[in-house]
N, C-alpha and C. Protein backbone atom coordinates (compact mmCIF):
# COMPACT_ATOMS: atom_id res chain seq x y z
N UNK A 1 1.61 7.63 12.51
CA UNK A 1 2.57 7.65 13.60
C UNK A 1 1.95 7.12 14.90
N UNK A 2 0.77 7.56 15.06
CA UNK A 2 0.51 7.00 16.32
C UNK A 2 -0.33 5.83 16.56
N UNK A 3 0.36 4.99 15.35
CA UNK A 3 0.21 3.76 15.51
C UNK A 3 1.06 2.52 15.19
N UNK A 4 2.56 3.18 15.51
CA UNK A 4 3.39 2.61 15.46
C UNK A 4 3.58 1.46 16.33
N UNK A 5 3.02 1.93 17.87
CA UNK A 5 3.12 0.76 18.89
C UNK A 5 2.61 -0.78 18.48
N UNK A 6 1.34 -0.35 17.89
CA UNK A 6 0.52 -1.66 17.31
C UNK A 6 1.33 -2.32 16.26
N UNK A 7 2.03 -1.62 15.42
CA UNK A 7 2.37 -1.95 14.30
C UNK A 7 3.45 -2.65 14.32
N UNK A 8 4.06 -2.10 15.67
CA UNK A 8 5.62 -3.13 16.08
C UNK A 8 5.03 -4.30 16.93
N UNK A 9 3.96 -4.53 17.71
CA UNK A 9 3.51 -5.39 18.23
C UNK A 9 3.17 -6.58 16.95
N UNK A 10 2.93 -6.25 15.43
CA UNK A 10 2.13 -7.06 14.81
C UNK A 10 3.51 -8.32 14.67
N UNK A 11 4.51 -8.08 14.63
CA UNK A 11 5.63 -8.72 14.03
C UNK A 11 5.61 -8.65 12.63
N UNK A 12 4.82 -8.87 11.50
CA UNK A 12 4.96 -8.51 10.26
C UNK A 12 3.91 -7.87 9.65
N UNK A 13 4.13 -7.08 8.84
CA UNK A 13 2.68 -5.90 8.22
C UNK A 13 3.33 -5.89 6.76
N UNK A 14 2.32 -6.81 6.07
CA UNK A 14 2.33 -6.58 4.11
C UNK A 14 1.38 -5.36 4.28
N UNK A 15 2.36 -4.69 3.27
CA UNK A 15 2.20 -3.30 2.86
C UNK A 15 1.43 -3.58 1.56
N UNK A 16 0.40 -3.91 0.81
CA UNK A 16 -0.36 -3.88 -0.53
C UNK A 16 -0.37 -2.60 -1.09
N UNK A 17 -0.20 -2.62 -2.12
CA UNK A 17 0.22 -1.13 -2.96
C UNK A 17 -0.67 -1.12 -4.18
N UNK A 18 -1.95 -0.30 -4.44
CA UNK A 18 -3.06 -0.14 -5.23
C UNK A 18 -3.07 1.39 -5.77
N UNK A 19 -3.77 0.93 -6.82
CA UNK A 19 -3.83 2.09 -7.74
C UNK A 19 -5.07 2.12 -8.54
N UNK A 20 -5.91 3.27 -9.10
CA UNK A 20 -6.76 3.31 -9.58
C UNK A 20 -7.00 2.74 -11.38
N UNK A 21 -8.40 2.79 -11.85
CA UNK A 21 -7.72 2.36 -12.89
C UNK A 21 -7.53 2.80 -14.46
N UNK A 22 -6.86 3.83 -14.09
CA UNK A 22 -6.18 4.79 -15.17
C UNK A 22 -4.92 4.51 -15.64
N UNK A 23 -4.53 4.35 -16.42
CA UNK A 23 -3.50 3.71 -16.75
C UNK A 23 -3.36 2.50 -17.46
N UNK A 24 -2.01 2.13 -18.02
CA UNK A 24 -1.61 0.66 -18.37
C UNK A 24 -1.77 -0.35 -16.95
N UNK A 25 -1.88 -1.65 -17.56
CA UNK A 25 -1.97 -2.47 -16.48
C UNK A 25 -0.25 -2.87 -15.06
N UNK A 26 0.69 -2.69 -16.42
CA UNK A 26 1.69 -2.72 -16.28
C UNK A 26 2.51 -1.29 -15.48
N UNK A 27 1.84 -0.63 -16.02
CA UNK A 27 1.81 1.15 -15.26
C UNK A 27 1.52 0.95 -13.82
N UNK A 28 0.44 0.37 -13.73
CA UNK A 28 -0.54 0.89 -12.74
C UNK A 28 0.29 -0.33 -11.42
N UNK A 29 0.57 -1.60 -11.84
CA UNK A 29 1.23 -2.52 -11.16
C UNK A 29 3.06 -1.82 -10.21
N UNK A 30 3.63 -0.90 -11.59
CA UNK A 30 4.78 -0.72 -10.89
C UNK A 30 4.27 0.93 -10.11
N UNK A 31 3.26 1.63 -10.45
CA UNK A 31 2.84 2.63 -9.77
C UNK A 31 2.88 2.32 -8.26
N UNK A 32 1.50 1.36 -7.95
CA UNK A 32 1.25 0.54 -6.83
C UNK A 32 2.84 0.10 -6.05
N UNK A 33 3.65 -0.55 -6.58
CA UNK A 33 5.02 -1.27 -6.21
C UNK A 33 5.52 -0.14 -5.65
N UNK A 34 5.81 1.24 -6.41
CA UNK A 34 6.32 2.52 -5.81
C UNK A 34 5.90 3.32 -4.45
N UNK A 35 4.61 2.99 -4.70
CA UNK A 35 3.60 3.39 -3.30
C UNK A 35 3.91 2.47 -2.36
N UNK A 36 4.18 1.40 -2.02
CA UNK A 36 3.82 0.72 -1.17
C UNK A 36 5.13 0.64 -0.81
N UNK A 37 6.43 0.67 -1.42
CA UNK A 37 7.86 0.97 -1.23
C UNK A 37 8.14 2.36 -0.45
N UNK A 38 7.55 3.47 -0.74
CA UNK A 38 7.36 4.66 -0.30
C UNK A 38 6.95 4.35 1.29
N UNK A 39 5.96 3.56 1.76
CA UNK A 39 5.31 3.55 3.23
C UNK A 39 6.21 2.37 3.47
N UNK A 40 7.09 1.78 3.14
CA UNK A 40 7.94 1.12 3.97
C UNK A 40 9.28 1.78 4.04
N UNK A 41 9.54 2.49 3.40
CA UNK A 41 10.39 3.63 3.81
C UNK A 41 10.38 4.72 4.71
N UNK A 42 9.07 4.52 4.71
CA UNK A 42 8.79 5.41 5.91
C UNK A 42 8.46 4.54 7.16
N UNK A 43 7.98 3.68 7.60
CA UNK A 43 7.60 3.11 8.58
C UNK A 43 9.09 2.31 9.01
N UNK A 44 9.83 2.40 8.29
CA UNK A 44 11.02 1.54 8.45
C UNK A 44 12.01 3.01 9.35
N UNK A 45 11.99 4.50 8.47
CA UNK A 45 12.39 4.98 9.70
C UNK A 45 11.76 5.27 10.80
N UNK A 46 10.84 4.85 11.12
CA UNK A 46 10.03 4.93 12.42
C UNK A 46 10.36 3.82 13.23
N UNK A 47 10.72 3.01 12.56
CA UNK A 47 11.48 2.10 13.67
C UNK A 47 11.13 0.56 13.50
N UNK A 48 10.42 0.42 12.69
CA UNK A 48 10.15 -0.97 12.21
C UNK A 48 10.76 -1.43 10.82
N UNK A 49 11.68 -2.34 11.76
CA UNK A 49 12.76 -3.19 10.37
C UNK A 49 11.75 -3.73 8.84
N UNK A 50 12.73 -3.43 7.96
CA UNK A 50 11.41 -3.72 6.53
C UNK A 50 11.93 -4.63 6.36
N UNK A 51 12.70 -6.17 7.13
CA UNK A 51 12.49 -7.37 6.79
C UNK A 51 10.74 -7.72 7.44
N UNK A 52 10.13 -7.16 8.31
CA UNK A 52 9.11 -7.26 8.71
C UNK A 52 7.45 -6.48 7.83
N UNK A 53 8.21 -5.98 6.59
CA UNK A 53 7.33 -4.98 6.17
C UNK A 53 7.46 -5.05 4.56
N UNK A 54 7.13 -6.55 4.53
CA UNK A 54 7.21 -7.25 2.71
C UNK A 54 5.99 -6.46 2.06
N UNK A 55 6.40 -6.21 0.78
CA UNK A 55 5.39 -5.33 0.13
C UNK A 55 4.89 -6.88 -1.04
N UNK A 56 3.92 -5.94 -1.28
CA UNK A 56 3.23 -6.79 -2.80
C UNK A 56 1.82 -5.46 -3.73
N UNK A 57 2.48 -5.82 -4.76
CA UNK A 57 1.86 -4.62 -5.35
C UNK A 57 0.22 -5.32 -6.66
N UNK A 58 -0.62 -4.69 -5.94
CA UNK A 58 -2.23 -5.41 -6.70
C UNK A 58 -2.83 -4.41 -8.12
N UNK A 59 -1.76 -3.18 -8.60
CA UNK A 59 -1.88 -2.34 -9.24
C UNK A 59 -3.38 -1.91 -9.01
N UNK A 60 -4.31 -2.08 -10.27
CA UNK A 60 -6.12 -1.93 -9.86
C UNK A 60 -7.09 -3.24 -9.79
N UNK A 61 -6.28 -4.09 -9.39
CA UNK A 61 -6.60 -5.08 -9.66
C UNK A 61 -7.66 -5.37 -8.38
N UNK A 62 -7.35 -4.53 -7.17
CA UNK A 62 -8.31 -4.82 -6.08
C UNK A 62 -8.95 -3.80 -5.79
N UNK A 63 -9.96 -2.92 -6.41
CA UNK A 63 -10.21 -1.43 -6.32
C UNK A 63 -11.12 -1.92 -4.61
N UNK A 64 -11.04 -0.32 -4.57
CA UNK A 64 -11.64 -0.25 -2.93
C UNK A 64 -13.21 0.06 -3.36
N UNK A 65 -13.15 0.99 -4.30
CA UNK A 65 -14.55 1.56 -5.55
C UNK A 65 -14.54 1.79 -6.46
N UNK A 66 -15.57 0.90 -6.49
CA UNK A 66 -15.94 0.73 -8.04
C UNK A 66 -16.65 1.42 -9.04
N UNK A 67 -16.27 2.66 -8.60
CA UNK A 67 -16.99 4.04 -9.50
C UNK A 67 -15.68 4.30 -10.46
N UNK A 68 -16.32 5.05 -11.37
CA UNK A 68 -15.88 5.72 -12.12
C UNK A 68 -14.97 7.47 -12.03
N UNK A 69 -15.39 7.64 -11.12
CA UNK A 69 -14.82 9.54 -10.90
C UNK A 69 -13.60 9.43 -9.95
N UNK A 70 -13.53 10.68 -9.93
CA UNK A 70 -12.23 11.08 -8.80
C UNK A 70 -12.52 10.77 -7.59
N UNK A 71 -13.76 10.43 -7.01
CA UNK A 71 -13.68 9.72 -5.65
C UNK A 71 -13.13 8.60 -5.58
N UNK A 72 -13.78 7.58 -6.53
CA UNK A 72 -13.56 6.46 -6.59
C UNK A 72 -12.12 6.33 -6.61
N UNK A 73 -11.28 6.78 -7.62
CA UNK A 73 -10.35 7.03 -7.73
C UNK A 73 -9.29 7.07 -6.82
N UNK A 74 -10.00 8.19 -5.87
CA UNK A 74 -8.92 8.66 -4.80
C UNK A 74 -8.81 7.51 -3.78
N UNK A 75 -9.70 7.37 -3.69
CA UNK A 75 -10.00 5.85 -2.81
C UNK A 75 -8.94 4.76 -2.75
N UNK A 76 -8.97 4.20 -4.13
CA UNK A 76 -8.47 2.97 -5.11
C UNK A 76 -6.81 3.55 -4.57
N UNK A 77 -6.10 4.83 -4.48
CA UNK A 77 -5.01 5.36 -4.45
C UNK A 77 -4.32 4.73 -3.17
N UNK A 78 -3.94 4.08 -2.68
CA UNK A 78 -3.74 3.58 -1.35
C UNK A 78 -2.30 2.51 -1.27
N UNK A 79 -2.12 2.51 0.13
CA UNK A 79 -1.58 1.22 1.06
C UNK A 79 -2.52 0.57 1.44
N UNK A 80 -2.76 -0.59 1.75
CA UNK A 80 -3.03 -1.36 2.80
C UNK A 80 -2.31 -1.82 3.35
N UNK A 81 -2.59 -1.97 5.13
CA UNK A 81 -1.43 -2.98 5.86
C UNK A 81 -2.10 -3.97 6.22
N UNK A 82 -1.72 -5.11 6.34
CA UNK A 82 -2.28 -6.63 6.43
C UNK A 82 -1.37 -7.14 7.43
N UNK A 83 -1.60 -7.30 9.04
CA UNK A 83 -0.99 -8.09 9.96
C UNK A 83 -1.10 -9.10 9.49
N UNK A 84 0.02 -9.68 9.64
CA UNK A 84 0.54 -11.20 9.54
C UNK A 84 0.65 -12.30 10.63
């Protein structure tokens, strides 16, 4: 939230939607798609239009870490926002 100001200043923010890698590949791709749909649903009622807030979903395809355990894991679980 309290970085909404920036976020309306960016004019557009891809939302990337990641997931760890447990799962089908195909799983883990529409998992990611769900997540990253989820934070533009939310940032969209905060006040930023989601023609400005295109998603794209990397399932585990871009891990954050590359471990094996529940850290790693939890990590990999994410949004990213990418000013445009």
């Amino acid at each position: 939230d309290a970085s909404m100001p920036c976020l309306q200043r960016q004019g557009v923010v891809r939302l990337e939607g990641h997931a760890d890698e447990r799962g089908t590949t195909d799983y883990n791709l529409a998992l990611a798609q769900r997540r990253a749909e989820t934070a533009q649903r939310y940032l969209s009622t905060q006040g930023m239009p989601q023609s400005k807030l295109p998603v794209v979903s990397y399932g585990e395809e871009r891990p954050m870490d590359t471990g094996h355990d529940e850290g790693a894991w939890a990590k990999n679980r994410r949004v990213d926002m990418v000013a445009l």
